[in-house]
N, C-alpha and C. Protein backbone atom coordinates (compact mmCIF):
# COMPACT_ATOMS: atom_id res chain seq x y z
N UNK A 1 -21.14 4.48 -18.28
CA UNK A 1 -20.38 5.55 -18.87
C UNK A 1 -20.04 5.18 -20.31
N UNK A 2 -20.03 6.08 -20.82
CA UNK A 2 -19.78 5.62 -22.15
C UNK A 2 -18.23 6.66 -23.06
N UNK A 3 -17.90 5.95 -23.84
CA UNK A 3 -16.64 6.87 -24.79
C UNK A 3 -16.82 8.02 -25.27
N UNK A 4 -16.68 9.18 -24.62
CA UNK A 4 -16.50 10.35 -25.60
C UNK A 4 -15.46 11.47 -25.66
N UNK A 5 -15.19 12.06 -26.42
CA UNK A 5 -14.20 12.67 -26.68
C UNK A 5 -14.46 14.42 -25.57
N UNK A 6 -14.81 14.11 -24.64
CA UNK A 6 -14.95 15.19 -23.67
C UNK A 6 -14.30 15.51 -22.50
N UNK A 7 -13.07 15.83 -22.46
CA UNK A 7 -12.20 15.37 -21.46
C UNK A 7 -12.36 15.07 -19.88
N UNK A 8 -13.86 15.62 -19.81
CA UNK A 8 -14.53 15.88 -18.43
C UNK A 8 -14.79 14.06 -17.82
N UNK A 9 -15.33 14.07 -18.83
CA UNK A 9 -15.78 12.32 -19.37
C UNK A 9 -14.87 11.74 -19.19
N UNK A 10 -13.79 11.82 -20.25
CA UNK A 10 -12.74 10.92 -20.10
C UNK A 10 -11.90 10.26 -18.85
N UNK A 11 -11.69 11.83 -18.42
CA UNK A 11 -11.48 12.10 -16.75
C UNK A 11 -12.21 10.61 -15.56
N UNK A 12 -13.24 10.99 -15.87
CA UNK A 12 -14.56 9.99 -15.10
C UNK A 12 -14.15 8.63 -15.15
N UNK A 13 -14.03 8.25 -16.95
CA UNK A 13 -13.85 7.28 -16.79
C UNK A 13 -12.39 6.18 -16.47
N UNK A 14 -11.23 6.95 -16.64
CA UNK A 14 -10.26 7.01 -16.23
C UNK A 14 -10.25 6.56 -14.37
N UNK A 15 -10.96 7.75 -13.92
CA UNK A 15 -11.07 7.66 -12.67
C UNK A 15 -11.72 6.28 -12.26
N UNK A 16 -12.78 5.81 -12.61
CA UNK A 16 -13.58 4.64 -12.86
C UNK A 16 -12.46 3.16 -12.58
N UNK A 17 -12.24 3.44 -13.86
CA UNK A 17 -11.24 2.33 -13.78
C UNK A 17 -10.51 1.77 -12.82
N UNK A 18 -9.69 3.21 -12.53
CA UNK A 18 -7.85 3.26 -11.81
C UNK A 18 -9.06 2.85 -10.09
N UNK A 19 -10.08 2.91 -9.63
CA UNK A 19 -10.81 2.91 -8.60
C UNK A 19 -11.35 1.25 -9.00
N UNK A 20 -11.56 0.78 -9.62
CA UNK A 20 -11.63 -0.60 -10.14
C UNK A 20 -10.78 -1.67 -10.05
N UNK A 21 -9.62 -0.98 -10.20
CA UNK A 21 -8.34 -1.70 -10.06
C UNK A 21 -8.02 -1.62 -8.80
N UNK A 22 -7.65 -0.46 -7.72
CA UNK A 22 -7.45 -0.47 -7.11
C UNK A 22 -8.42 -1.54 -5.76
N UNK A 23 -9.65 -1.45 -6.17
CA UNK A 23 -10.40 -2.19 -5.21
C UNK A 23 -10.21 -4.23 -5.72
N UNK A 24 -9.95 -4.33 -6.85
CA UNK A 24 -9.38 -5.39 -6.97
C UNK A 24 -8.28 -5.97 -6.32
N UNK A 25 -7.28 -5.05 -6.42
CA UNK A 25 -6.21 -5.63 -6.02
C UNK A 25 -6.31 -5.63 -4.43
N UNK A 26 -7.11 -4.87 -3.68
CA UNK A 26 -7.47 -5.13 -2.16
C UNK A 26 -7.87 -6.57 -1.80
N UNK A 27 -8.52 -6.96 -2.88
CA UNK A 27 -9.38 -8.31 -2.82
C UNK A 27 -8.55 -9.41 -2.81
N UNK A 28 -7.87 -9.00 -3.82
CA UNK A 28 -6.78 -10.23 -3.82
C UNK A 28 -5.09 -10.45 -3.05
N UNK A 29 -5.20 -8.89 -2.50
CA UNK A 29 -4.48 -9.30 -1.30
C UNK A 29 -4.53 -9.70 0.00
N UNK A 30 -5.99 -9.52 0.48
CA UNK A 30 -6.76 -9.96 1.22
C UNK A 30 -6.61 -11.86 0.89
N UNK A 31 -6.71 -12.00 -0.50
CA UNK A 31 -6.82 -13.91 -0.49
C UNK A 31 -5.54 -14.12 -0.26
N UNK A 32 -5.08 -13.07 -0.46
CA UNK A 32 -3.64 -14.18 -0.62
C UNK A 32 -2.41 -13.84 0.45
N UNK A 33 -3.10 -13.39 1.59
CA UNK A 33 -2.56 -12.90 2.71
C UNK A 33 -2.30 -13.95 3.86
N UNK A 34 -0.63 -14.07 3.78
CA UNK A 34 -0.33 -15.17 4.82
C UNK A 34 0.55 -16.35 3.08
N UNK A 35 0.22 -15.95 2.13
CA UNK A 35 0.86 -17.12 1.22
C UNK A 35 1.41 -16.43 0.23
N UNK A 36 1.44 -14.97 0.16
CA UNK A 36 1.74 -14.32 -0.78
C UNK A 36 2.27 -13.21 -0.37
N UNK A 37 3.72 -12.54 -0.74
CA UNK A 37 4.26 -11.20 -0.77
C UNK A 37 3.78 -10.10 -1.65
N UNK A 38 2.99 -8.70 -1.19
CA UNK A 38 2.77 -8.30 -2.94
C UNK A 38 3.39 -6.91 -2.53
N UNK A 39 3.65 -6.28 -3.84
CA UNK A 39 4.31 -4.79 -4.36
C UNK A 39 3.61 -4.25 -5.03
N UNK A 40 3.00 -3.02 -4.75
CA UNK A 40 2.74 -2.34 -6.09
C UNK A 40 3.60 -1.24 -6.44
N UNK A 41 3.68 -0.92 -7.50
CA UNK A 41 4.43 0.12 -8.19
C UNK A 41 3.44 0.89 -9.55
N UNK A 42 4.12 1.68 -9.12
CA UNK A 42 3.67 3.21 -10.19
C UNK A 42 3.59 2.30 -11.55
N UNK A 43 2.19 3.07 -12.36
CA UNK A 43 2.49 2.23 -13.73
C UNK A 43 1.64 2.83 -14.35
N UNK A 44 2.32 3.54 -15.64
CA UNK A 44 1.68 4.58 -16.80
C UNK A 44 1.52 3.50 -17.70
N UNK A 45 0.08 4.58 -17.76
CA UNK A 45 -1.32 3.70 -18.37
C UNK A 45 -1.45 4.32 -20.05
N UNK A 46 -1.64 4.01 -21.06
CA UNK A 46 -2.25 4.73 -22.30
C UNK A 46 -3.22 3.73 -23.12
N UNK A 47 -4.66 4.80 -22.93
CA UNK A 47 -5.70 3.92 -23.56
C UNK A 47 -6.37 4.95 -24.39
N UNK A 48 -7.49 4.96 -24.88
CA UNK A 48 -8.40 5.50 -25.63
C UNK A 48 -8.66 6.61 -25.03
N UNK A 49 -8.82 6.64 -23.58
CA UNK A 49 -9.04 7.86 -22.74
C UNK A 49 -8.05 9.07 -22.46
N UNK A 50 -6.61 8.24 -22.77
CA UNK A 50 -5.59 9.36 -22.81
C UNK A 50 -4.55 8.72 -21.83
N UNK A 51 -3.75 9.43 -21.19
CA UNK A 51 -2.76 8.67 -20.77
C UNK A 51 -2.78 9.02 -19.05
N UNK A 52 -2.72 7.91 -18.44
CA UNK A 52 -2.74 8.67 -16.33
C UNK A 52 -2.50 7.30 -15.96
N UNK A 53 -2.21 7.47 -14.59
CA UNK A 53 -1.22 6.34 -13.52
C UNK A 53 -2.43 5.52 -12.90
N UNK A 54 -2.05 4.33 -12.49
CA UNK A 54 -2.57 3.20 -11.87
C UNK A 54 -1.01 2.72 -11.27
N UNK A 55 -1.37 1.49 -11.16
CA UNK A 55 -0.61 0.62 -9.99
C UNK A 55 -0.38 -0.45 -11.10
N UNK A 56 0.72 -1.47 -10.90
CA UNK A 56 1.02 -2.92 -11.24
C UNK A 56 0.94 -3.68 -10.23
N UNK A 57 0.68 -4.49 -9.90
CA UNK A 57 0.65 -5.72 -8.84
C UNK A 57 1.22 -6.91 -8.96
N UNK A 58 2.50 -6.66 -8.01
CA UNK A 58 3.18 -7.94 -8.33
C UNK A 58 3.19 -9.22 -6.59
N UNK A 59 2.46 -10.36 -7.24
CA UNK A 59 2.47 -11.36 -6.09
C UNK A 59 3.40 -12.17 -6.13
N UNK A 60 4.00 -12.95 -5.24
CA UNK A 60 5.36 -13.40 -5.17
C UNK A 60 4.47 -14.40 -4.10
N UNK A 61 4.88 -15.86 -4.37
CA UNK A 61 4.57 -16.56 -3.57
C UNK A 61 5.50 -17.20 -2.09
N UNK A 62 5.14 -17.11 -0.87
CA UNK A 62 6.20 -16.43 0.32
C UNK A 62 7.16 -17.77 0.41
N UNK A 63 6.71 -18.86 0.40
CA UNK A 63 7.03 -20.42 0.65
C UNK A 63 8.50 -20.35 -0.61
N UNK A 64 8.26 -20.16 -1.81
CA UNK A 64 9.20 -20.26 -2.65
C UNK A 64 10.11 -19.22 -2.53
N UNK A 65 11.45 -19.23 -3.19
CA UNK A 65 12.61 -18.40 -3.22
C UNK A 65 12.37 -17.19 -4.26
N UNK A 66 12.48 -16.16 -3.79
CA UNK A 66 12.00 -15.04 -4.83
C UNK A 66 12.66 -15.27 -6.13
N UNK A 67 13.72 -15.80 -6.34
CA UNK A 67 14.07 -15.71 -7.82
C UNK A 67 13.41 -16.99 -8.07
N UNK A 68 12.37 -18.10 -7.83
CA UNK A 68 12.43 -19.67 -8.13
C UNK A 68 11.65 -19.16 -9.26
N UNK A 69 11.91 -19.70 -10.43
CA UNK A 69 11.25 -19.73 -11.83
C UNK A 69 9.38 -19.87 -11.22
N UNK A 70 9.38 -19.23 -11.65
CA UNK A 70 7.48 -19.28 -11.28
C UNK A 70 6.72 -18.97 -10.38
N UNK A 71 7.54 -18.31 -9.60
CA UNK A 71 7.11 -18.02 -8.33
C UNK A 71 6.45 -16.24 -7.70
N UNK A 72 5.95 -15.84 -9.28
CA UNK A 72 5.43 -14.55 -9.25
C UNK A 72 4.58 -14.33 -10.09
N UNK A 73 3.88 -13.64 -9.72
CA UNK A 73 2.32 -13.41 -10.71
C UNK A 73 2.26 -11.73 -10.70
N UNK A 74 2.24 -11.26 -11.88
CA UNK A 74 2.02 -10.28 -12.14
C UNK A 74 0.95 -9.50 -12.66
N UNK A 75 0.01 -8.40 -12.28
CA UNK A 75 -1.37 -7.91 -12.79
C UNK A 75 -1.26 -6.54 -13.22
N UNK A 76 -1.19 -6.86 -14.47
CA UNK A 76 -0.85 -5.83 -15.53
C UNK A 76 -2.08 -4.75 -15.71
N UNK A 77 -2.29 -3.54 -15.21
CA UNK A 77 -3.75 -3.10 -15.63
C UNK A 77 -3.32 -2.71 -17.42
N UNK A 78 -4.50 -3.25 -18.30
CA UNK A 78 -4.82 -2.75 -19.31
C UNK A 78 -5.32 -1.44 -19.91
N UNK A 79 -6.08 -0.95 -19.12
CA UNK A 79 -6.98 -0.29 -19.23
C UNK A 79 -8.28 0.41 -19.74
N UNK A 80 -8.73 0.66 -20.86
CA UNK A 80 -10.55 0.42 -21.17
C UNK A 80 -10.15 0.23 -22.38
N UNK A 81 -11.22 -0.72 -23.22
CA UNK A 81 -10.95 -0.97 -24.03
C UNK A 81 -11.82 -0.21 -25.17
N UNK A 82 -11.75 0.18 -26.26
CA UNK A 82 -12.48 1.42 -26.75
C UNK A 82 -13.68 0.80 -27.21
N UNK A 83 -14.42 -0.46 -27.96
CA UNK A 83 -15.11 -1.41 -28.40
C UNK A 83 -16.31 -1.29 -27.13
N UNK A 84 -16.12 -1.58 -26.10
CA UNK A 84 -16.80 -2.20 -25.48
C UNK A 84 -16.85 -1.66 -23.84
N UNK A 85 -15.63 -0.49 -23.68
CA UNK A 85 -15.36 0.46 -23.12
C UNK A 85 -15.25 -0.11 -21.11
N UNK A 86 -14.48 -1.62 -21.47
CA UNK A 86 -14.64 -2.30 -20.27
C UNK A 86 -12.97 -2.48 -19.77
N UNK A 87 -12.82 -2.34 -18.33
CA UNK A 87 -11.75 -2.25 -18.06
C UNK A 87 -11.04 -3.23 -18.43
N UNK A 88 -9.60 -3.44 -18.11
CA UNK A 88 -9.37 -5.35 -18.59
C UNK A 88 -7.87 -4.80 -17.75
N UNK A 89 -7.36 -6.48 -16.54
CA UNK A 89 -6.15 -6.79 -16.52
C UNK A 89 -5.58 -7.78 -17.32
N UNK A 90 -4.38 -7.81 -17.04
CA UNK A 90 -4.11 -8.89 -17.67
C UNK A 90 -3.24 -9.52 -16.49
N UNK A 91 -3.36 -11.02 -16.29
CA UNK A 91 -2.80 -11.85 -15.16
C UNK A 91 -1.21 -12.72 -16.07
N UNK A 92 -0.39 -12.49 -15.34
CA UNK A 92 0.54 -12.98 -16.14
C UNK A 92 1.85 -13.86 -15.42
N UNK A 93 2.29 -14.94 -15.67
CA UNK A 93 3.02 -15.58 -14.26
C UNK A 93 3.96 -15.77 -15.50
N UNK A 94 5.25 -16.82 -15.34
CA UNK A 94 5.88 -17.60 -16.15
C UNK A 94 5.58 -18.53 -17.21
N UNK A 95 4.55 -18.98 -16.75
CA UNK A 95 3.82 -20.00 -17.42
C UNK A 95 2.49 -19.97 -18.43
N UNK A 96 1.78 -19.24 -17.74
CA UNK A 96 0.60 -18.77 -18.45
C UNK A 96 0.28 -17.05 -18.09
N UNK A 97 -0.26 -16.78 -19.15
CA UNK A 97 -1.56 -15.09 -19.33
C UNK A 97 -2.17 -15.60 -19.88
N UNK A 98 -3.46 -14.61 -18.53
CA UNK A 98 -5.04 -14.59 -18.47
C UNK A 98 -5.46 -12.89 -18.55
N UNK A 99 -6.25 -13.10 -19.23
CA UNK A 99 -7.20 -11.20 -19.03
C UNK A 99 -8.55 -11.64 -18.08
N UNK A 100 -8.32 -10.71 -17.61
CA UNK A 100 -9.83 -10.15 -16.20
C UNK A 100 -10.23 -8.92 -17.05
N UNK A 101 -11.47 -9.34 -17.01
CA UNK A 101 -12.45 -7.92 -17.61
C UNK A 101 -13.17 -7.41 -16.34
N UNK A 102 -13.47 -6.21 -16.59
CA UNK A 102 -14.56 -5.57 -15.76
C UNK A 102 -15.63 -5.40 -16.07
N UNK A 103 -16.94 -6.27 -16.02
CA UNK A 103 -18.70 -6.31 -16.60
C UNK A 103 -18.80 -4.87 -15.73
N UNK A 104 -19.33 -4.08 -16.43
CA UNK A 104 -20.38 -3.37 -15.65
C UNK A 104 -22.00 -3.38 -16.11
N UNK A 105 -22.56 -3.28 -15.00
CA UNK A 105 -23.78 -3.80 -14.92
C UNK A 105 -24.88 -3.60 -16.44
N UNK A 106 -24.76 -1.79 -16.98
CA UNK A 106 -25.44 -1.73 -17.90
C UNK A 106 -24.73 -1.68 -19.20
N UNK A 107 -23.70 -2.93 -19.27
CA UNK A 107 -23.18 -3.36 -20.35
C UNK A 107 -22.64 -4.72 -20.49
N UNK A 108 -23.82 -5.65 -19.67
CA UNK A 108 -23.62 -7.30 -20.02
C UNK A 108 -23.77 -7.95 -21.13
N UNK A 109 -23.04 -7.75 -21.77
CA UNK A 109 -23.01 -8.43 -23.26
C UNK A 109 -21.46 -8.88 -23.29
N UNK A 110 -21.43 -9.61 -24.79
CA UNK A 110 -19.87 -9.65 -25.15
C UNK A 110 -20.09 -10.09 -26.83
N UNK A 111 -19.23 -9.61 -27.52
CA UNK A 111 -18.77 -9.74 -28.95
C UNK A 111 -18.41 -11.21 -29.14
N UNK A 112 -18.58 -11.87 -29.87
CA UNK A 112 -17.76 -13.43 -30.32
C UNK A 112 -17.07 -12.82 -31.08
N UNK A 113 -16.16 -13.68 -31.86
CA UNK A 113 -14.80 -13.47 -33.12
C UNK A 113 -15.79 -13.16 -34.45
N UNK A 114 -16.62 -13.37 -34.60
CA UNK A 114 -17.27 -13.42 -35.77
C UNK A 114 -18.68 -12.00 -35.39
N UNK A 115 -18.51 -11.14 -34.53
CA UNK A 115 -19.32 -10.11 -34.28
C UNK A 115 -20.48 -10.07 -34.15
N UNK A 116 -20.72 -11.42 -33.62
CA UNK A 116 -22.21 -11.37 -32.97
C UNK A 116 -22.33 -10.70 -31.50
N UNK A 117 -23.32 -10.14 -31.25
CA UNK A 117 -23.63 -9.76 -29.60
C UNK A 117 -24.17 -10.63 -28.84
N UNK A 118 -23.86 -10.87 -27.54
CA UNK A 118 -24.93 -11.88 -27.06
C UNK A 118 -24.75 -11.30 -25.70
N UNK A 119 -26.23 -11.57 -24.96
CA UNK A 119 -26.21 -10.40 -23.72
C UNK A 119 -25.38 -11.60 -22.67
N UNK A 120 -25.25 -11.06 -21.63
CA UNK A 120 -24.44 -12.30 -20.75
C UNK A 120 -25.75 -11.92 -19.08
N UNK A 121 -26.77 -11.49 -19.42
CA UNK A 121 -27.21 -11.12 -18.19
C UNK A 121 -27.69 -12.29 -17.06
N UNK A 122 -27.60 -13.70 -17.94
CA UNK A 122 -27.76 -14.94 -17.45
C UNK A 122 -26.47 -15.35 -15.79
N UNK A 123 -27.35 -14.83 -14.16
CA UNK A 123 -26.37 -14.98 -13.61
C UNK A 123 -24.83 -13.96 -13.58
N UNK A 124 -25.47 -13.35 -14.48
CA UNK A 124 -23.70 -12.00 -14.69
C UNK A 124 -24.21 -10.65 -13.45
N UNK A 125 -23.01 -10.45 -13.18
CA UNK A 125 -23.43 -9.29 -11.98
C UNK A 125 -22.52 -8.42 -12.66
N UNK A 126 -22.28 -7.29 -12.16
CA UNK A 126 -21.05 -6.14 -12.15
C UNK A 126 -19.92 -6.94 -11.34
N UNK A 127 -18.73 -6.93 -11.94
CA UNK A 127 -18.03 -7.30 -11.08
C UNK A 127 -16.62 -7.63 -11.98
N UNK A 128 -15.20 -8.21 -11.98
CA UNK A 128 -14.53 -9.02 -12.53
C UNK A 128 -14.07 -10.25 -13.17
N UNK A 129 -14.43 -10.64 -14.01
CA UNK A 129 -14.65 -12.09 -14.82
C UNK A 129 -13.59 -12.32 -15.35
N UNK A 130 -13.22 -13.55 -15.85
CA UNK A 130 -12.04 -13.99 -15.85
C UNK A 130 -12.14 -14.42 -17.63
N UNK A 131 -11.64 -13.93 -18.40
CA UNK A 131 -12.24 -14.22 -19.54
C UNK A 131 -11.31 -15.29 -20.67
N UNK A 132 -11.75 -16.44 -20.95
CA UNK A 132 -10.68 -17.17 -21.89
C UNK A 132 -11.52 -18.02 -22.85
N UNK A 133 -10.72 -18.75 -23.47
CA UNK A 133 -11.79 -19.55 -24.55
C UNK A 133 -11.75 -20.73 -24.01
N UNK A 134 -13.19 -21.55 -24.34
CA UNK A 134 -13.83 -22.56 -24.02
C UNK A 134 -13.79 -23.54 -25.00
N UNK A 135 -14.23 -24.52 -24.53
CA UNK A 135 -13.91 -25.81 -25.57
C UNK A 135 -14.04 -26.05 -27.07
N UNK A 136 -15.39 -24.85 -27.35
CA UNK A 136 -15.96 -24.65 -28.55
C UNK A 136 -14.32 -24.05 -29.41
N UNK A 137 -14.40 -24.01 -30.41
CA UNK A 137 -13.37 -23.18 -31.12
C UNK A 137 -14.32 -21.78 -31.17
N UNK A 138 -13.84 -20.42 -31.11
CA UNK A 138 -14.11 -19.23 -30.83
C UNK A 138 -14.88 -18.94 -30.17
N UNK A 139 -15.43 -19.55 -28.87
CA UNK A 139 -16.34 -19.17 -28.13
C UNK A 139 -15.55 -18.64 -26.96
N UNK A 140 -16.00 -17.47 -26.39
CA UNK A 140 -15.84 -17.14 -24.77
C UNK A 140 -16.36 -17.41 -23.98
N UNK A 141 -15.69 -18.17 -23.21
CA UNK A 141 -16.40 -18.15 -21.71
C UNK A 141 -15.86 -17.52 -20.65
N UNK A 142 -17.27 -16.70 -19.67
CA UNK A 142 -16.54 -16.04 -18.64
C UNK A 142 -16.95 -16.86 -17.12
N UNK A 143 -15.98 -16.60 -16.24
CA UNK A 143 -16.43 -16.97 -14.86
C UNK A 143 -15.89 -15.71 -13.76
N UNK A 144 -16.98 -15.61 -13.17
CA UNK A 144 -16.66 -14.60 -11.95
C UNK A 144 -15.60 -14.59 -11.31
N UNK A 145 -14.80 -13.58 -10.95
CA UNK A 145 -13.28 -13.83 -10.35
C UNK A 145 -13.53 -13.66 -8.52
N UNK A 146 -13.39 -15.14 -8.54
CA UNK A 146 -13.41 -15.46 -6.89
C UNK A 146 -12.48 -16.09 -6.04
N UNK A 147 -12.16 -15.97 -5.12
CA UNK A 147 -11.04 -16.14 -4.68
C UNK A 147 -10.69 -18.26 -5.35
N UNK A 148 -11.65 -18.65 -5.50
CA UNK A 148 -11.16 -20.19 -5.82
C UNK A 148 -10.38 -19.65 -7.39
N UNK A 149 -10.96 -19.17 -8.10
CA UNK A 149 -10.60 -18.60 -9.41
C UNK A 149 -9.39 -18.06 -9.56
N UNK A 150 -8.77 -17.06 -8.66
CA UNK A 150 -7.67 -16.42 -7.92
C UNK A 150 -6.81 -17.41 -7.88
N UNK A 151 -6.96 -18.52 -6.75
CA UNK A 151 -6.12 -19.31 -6.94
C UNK A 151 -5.50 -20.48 -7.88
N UNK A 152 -6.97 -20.86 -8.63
CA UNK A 152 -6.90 -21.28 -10.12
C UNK A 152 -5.81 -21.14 -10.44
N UNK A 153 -5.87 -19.50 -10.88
CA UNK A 153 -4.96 -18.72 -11.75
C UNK A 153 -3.41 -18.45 -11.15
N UNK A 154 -3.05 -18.95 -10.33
CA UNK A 154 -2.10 -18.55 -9.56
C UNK A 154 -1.65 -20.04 -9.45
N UNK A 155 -2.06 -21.16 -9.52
CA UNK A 155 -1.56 -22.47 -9.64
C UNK A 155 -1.46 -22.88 -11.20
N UNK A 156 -1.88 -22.20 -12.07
CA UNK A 156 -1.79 -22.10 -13.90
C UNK A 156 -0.55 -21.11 -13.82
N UNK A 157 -0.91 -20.27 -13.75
CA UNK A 157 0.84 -18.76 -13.41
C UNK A 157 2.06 -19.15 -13.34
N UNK A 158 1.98 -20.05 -12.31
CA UNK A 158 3.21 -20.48 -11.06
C UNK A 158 3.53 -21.85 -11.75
N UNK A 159 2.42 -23.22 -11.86
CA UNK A 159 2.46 -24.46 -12.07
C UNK A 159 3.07 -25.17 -11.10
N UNK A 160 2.57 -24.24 -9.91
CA UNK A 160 2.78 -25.17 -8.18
C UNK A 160 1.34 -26.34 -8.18
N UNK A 161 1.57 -26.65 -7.29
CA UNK A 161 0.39 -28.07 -7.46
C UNK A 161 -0.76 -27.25 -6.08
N UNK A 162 -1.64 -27.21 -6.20
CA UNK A 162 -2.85 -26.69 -5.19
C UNK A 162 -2.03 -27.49 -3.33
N UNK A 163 -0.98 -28.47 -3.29
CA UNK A 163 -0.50 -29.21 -2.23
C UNK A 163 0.62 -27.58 -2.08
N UNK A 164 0.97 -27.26 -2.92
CA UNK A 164 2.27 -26.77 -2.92
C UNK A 164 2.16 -25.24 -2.34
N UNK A 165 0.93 -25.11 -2.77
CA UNK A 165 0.35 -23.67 -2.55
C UNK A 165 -0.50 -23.61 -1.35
N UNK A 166 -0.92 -24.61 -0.55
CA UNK A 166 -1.44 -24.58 0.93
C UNK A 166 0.27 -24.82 2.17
């Protein structure tokens, strides 16, 4: 799908998304079921496409005390980004934020800081990637968002120890 100023379109891709998100957050309540409390709540969205509702996702880890400093992870939907027209959350705990992009299939590429293109079709599927910088100075690297990744990010969030979180 691509950006255009056609509201029919816009509609689509809107819809796209908020159906993107929503099947995400199935996924990851599914991982984190049995170690994790989650909520969603109503949450107005404004992007390039115009303005409509999605969900926030908030995980609360069950073992710790709901107010314990760190003990909640929050998934902010972003929503499309106009550049590159790819969904994006953003993962956000006490401690650290991470953005999750959404690859779709006939748009595996990504921009560097300095506006080069480079395709990513090496191993890249459609799916949610976890996107941050790599050792290089301005380079991106992405990795598929899988439940080990999930929890990665949720022991970076929190800064429970992987002991603390089984």
């Amino acid at each position: 799908m691509t950006l255009t100023e056609e509201p029919q379109q816009l509609r689509k891709l809107q819809q796209f998304y908020v159906a993107q998100v929503e099947q995400f957050y199935q996924q990851v309540q599914e991982w984190g079921k049995g170690k994790m409390k989650f909520t969603l709540s109503e949450y107005p969205l404004g992007d390039k496409t115009g303005e409509y509702q999605t969900h926030l996702l908030i995980a609360t880890l069950i073992q710790k005390q709901p107010d314990e400093l760190g003990s909640t992870v929050y998934f902010f939907p972003q929503g499309i980004t106009f550049l590159t027209e790819e969904g994006t959350i953003e993962l956000e705990g006490s401690f650290r934020k991470e953005e999750l992009v959404y690859k779709q299939k006939d748009k595996l590429e990504d921009t560097e800081e300095d506006d080069q293109t480079m395709s990513l079709d090496d191993g890249f599927e459609e799916g949610w990637y976890w996107k941050f910088r790599g050792d290089s100075p301005g380079k991106i690297q992405w990795r598929r968002f899988t439940e080990a990744v999930f929890w990665e990010q949720v022991r970076e969030c929190t800064s429970y120890s992987t002991e603390e979180l089984s």
